[in-house]
N, C-alpha and C. Protein backbone atom coordinates (compact mmCIF):
# COMPACT_ATOMS: atom_id res chain seq x y z
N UNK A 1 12.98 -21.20 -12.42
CA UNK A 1 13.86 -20.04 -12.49
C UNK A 1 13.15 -18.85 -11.87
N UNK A 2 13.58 -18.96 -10.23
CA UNK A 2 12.88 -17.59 -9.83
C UNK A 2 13.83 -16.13 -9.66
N UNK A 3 14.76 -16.50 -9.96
CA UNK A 3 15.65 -15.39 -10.26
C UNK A 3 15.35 -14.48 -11.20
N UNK A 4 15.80 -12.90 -10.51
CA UNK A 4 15.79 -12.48 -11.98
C UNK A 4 16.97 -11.35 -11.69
N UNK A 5 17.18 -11.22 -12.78
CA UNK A 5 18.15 -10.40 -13.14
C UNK A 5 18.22 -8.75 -13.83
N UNK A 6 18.69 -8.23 -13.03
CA UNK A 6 18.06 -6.66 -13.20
C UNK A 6 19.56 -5.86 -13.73
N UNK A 7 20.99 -6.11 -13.25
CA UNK A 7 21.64 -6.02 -13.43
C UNK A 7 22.13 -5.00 -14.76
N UNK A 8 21.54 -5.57 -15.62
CA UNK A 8 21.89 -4.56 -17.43
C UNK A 8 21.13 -3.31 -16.90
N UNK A 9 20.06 -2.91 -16.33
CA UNK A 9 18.87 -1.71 -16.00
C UNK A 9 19.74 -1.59 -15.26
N UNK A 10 20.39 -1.44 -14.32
CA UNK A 10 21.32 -0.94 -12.80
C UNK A 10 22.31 -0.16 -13.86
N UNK A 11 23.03 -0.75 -14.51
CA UNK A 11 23.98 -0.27 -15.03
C UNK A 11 23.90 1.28 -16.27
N UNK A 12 22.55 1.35 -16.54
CA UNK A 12 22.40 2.06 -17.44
C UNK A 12 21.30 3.28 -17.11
N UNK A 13 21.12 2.79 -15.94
CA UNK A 13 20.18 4.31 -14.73
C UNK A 13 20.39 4.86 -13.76
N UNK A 14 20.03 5.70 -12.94
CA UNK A 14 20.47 6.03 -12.16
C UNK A 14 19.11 6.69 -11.09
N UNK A 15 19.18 6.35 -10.00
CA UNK A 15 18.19 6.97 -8.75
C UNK A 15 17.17 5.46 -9.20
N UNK A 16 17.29 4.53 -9.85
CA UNK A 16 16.27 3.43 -9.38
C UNK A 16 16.39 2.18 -8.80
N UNK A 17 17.40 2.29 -7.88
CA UNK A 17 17.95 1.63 -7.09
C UNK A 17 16.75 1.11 -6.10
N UNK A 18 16.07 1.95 -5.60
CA UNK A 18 14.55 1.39 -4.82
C UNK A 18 13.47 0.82 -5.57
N UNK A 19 13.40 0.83 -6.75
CA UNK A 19 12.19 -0.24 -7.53
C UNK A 19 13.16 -1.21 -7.72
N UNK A 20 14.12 -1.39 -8.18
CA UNK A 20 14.51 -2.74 -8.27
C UNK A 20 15.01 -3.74 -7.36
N UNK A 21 15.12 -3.18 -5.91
CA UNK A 21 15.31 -3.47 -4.79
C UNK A 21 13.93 -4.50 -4.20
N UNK A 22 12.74 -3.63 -4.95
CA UNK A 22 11.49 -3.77 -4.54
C UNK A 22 11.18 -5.11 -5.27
N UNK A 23 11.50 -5.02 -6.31
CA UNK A 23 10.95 -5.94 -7.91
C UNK A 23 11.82 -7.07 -7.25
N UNK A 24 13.44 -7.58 -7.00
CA UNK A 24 14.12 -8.85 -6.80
C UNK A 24 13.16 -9.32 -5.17
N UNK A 25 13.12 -8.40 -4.06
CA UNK A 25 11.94 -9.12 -2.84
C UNK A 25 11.31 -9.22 -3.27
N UNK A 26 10.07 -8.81 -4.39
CA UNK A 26 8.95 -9.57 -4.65
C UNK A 26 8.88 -10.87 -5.22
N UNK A 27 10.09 -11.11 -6.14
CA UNK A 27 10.58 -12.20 -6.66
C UNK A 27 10.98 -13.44 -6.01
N UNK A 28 11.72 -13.09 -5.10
CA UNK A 28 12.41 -14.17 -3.88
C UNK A 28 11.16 -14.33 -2.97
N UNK A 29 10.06 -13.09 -2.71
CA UNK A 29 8.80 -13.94 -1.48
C UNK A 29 7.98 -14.25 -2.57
N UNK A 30 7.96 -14.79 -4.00
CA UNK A 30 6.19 -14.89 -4.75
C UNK A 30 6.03 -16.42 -4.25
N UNK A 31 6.80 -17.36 -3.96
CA UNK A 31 6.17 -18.40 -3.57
C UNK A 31 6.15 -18.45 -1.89
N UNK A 32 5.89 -17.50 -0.96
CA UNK A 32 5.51 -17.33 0.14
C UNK A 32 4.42 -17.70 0.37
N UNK A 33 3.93 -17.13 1.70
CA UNK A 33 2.54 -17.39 2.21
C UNK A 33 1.57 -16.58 1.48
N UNK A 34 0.56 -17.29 1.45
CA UNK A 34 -0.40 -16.04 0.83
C UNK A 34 -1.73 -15.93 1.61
N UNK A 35 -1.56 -16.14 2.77
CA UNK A 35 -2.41 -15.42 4.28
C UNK A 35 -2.19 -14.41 5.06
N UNK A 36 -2.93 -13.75 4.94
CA UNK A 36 -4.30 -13.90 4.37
C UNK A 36 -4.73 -13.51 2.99
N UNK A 37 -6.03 -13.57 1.97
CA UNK A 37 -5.78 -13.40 1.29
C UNK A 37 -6.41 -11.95 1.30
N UNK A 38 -6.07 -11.14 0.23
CA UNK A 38 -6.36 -9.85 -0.18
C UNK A 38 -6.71 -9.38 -1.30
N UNK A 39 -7.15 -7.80 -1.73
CA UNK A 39 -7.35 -6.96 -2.69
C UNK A 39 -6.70 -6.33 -2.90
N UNK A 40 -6.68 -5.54 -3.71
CA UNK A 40 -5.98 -4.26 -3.89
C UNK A 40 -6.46 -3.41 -4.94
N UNK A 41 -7.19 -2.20 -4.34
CA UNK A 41 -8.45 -1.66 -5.58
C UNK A 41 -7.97 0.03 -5.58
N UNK A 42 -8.46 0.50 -7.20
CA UNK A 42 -7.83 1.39 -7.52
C UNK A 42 -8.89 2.33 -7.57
N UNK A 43 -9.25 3.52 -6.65
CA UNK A 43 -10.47 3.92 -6.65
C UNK A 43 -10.98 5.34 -6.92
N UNK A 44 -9.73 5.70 -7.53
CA UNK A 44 -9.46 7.29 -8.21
C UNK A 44 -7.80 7.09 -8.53
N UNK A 45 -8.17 8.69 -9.21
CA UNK A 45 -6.50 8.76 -9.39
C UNK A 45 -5.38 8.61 -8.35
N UNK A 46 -5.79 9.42 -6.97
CA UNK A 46 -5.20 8.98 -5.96
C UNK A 46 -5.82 8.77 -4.73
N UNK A 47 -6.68 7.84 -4.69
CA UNK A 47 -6.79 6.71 -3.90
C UNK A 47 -6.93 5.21 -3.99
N UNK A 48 -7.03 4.83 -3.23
CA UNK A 48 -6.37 3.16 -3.16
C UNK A 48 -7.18 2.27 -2.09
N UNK A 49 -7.97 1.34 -2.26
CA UNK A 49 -8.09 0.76 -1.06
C UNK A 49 -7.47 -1.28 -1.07
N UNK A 50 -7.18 -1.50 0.30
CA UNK A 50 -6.92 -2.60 0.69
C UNK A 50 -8.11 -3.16 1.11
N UNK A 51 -8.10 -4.39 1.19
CA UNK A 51 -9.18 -5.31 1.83
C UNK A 51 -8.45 -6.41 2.24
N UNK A 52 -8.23 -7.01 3.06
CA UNK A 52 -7.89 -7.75 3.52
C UNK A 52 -8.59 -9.06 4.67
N UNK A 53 -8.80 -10.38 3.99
CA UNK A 53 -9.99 -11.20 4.55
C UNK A 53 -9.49 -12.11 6.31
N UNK A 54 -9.63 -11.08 6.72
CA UNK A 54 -9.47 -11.59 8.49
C UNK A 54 -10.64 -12.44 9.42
N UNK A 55 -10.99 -13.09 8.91
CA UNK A 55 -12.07 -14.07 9.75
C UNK A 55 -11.68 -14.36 10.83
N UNK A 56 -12.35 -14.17 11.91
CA UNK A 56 -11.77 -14.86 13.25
C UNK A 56 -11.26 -13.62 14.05
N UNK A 57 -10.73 -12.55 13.26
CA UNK A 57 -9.78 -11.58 14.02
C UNK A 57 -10.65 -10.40 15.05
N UNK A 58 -10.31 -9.85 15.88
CA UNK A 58 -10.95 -8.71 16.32
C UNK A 58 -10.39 -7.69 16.17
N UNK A 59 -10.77 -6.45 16.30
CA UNK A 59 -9.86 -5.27 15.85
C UNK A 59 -9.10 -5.03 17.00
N UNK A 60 -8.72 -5.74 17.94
CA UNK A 60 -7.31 -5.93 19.23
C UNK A 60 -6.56 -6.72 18.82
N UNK A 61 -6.89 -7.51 17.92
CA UNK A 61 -5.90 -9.05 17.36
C UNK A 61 -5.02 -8.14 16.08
N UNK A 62 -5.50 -7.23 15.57
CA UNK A 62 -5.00 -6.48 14.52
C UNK A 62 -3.97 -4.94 14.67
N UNK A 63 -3.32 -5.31 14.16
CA UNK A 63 -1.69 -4.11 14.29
C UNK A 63 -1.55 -3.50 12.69
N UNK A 64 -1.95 -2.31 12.58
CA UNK A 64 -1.97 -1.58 11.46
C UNK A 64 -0.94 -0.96 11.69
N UNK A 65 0.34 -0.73 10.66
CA UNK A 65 1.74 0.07 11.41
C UNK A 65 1.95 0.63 10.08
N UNK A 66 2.22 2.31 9.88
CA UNK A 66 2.56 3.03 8.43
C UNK A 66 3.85 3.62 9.09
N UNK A 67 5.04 2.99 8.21
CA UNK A 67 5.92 3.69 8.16
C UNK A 67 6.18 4.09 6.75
N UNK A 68 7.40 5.24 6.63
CA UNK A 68 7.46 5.99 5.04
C UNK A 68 7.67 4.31 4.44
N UNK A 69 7.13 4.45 2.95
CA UNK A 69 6.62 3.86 2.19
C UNK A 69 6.84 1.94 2.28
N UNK A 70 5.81 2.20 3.98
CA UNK A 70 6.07 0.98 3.79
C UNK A 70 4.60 0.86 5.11
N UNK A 71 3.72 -0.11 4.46
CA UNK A 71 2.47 -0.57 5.46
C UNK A 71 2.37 -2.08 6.06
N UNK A 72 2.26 -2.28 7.42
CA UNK A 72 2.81 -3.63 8.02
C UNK A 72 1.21 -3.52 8.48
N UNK A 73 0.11 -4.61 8.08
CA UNK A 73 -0.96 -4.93 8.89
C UNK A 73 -0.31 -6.56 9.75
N UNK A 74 -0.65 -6.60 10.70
CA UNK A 74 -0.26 -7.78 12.07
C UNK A 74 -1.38 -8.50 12.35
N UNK A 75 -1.35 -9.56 12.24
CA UNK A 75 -2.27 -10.62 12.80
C UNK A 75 -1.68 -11.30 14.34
N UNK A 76 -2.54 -11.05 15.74
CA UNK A 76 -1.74 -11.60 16.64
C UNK A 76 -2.99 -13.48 16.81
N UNK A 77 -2.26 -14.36 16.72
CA UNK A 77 -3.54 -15.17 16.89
C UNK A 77 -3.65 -15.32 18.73
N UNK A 78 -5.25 -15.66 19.20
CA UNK A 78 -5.63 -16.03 20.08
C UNK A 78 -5.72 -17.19 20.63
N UNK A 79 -5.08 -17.68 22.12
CA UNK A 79 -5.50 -18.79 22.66
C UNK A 79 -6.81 -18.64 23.11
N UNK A 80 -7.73 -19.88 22.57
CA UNK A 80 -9.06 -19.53 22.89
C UNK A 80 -9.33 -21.15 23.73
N UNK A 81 -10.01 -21.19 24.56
CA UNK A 81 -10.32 -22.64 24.94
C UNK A 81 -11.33 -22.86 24.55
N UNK A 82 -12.04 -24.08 23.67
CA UNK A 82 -13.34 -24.42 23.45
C UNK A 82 -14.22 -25.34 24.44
N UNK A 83 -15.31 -25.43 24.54
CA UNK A 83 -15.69 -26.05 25.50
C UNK A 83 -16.00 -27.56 25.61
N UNK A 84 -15.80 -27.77 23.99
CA UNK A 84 -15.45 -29.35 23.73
C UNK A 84 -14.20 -29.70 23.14
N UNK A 85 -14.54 -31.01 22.71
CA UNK A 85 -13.19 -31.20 21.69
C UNK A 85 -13.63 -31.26 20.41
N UNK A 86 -12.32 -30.21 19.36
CA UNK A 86 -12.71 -30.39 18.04
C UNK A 86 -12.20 -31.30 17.48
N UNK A 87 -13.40 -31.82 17.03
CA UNK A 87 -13.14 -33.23 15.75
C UNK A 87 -12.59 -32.66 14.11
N UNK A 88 -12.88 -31.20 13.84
CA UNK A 88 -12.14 -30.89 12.54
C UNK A 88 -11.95 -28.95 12.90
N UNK A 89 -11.11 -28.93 12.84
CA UNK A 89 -10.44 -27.34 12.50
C UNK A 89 -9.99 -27.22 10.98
N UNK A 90 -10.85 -26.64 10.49
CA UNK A 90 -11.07 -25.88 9.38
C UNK A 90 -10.10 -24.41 8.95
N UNK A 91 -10.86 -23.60 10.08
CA UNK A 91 -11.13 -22.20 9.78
C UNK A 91 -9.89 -22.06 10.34
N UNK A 92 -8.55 -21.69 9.72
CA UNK A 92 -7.47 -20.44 10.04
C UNK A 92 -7.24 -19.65 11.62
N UNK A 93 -6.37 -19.73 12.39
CA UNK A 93 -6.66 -18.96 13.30
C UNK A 93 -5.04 -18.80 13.61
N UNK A 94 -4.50 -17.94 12.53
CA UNK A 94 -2.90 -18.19 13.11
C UNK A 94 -2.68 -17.05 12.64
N UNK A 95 -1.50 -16.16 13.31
CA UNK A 95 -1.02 -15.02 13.29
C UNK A 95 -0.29 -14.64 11.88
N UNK A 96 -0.03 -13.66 11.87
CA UNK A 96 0.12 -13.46 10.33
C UNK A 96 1.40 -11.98 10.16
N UNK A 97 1.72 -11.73 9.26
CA UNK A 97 2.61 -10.50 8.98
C UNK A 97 2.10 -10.03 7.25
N UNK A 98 1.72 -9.07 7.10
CA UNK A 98 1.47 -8.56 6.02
C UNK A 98 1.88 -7.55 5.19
N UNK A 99 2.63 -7.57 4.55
CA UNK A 99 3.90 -5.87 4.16
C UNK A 99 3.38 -5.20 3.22
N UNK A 100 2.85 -4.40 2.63
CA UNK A 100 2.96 -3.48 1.27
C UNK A 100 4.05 -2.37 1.21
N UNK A 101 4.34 -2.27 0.25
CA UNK A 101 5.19 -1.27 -0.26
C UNK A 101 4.30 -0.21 -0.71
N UNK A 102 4.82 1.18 -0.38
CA UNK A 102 3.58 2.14 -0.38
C UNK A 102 4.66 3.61 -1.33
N UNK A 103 3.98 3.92 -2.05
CA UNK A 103 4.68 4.99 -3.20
C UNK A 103 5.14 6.21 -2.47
N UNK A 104 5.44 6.85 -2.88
CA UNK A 104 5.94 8.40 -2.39
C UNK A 104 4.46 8.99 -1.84
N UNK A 105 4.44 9.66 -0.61
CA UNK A 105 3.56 10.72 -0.63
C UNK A 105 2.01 9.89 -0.31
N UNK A 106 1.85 8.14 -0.51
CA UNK A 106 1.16 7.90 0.08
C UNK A 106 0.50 7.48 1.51
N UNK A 107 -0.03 8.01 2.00
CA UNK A 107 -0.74 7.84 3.57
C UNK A 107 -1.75 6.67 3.62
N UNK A 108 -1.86 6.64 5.12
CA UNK A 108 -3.58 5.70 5.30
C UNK A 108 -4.29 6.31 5.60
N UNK A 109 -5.43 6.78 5.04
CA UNK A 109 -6.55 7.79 5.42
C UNK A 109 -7.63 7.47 6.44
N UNK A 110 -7.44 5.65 6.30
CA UNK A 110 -8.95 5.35 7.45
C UNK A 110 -8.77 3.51 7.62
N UNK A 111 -8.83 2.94 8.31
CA UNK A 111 -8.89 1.63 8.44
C UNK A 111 -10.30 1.21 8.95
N UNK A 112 -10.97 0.26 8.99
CA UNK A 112 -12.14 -0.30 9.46
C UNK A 112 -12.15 -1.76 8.99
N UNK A 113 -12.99 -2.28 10.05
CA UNK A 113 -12.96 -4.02 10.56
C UNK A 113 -14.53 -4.32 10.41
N UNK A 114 -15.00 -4.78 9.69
CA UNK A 114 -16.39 -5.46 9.06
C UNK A 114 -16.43 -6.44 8.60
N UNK A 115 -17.72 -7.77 9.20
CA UNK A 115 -17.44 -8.54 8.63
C UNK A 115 -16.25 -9.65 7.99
N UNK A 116 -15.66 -9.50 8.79
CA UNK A 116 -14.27 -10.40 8.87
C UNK A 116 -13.55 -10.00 7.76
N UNK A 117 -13.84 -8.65 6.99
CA UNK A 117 -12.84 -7.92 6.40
C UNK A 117 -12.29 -6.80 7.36
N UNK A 118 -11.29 -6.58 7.03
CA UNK A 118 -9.99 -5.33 7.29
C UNK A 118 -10.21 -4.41 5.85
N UNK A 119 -10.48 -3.03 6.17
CA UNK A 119 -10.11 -2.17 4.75
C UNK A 119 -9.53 -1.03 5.25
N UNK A 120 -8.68 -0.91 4.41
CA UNK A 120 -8.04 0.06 4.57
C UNK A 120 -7.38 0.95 3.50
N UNK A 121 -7.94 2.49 3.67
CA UNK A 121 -8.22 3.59 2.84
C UNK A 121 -7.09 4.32 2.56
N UNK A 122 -6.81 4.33 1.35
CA UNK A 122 -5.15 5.07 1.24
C UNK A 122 -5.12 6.29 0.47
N UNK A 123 -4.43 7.38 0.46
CA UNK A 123 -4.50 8.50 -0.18
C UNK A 123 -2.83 8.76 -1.09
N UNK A 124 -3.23 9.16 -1.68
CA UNK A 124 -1.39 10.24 -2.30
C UNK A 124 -1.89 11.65 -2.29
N UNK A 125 -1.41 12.22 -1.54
CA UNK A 125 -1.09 13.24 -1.26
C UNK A 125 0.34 14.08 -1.23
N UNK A 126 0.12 14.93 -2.96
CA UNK A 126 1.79 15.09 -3.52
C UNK A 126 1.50 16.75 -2.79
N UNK A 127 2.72 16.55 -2.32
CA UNK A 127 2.90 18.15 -1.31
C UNK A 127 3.11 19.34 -2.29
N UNK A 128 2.36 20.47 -1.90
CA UNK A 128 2.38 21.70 -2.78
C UNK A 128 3.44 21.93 -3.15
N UNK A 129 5.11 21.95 -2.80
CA UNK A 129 6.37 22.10 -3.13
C UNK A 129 6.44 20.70 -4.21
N UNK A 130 5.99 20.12 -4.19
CA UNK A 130 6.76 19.17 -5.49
C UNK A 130 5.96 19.22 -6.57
N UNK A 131 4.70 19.92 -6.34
CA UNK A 131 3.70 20.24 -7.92
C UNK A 131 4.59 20.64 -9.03
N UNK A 132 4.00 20.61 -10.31
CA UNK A 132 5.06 21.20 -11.43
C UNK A 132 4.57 23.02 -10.79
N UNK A 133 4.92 23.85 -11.04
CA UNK A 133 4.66 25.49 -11.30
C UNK A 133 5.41 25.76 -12.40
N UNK A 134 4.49 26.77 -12.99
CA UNK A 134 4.47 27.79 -13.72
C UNK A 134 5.76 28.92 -13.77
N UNK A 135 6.78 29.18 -14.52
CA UNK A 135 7.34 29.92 -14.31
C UNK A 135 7.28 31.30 -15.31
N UNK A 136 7.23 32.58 -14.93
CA UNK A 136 7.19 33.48 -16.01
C UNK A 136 8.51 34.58 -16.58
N UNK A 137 8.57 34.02 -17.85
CA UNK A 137 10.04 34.31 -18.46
C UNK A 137 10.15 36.30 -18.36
N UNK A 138 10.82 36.50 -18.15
CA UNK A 138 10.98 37.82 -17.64
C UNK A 138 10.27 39.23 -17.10
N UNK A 139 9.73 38.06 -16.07
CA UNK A 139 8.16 39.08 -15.48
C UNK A 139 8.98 38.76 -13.81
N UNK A 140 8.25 39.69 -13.27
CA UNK A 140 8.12 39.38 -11.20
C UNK A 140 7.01 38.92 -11.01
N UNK A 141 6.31 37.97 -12.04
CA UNK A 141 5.21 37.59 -11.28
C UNK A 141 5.30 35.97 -10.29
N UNK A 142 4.84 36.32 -9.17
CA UNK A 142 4.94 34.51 -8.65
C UNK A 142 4.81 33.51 -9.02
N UNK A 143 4.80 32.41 -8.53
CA UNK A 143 4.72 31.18 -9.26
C UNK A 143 3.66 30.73 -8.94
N UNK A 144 2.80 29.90 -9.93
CA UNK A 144 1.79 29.15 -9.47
C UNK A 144 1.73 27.68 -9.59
N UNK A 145 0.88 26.89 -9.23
CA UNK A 145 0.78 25.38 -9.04
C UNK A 145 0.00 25.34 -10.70
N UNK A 146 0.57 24.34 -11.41
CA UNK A 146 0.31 24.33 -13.12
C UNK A 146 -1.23 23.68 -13.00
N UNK A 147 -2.15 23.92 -13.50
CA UNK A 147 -3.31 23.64 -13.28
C UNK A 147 -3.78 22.93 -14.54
N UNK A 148 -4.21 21.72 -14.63
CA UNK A 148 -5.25 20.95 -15.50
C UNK A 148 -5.86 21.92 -16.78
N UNK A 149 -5.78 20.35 -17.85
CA UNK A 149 -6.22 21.35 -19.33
C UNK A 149 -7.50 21.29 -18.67
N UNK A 150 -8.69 20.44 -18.14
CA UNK A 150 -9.57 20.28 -17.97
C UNK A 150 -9.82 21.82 -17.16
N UNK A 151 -9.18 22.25 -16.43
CA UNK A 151 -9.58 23.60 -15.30
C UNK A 151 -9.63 24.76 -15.84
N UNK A 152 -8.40 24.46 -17.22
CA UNK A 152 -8.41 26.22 -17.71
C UNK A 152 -9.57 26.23 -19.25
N UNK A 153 -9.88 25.03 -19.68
CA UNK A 153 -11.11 25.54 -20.30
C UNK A 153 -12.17 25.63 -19.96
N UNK A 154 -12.79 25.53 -18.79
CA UNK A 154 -13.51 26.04 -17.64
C UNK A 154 -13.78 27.23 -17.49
N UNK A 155 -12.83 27.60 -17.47
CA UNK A 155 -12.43 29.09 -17.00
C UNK A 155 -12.71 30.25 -18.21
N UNK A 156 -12.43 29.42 -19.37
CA UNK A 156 -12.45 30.46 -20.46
C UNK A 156 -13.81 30.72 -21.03
């Protein structure tokens, strides 16, 4: 039973039409490919890194593509001629498609190719207009960006 059924939550919310969109494709690809294999590491509050295990690849064989909340790494494979004949192929050498779904407001900050890993550095970066602010009840004073309990006992 790889179905699932989201249906009762649809009916009783509203604006989460894109996580559950997200949640039934993850459901319908979990018995997909799972090449290459990967990480996915949580390395502050908002950052994120990927790792992804590319043996064989060069960083020309590799297509890093960020569109809004959505990251496509590309595997192109190579015709290579060997200079004998192989008696056993082992090692992987086939092209690949790789998708993440990427949150509001998150970017790729840096990619790099080491060691037949791929990593790649992700940020959230929530834009000064969508911070909570401060509003002051019958004053002209401006608004400010609401600042951390941690910042204002600092301060005091």
């Amino acid at each position: 039973m790889n179905r699932m059924d989201l249906t009762p939550f649809r009916r009783s919310t509203v604006g989460f039409d894109r996580v559950f969109d997200l949640m039934e494709r993850q459901a319908r690809g979990a018995g997909g490919d799972n090449y290459p294999p990967f990480n996915i590491e949580r390395r502050g509050d908002d950052d994120y890194r990927i790792t992804l295990a590319v043996a064989g690849f060069r960083s020309g064989d590799l297509d890093i593509v960020a569109q809004q909340n959505l990251l496509t790494v590309t595997g192109r494979r190579r015709e290579e001629q060997s200079e004998g004949d192989m008696l056993h192929v082992g090692i992987a050498n086939r092209g690949f498609e790789r998708r993440f779904e990427l949150a509001d407001y998150v970017r790729v900050e840096n990619a790099d190719l080491a060691d037949g890993l791929l990593v790649i550095d992700l940020v959230r970066e929530v834009p000064e207009a969508m911070k909570p602010k401060k509003i002051a009840i019958g004053g002209q004073k401006p608004l400010e960006v609401v600042k951390d309990d941690d910042d204002d006992s600092q301060a005091a």
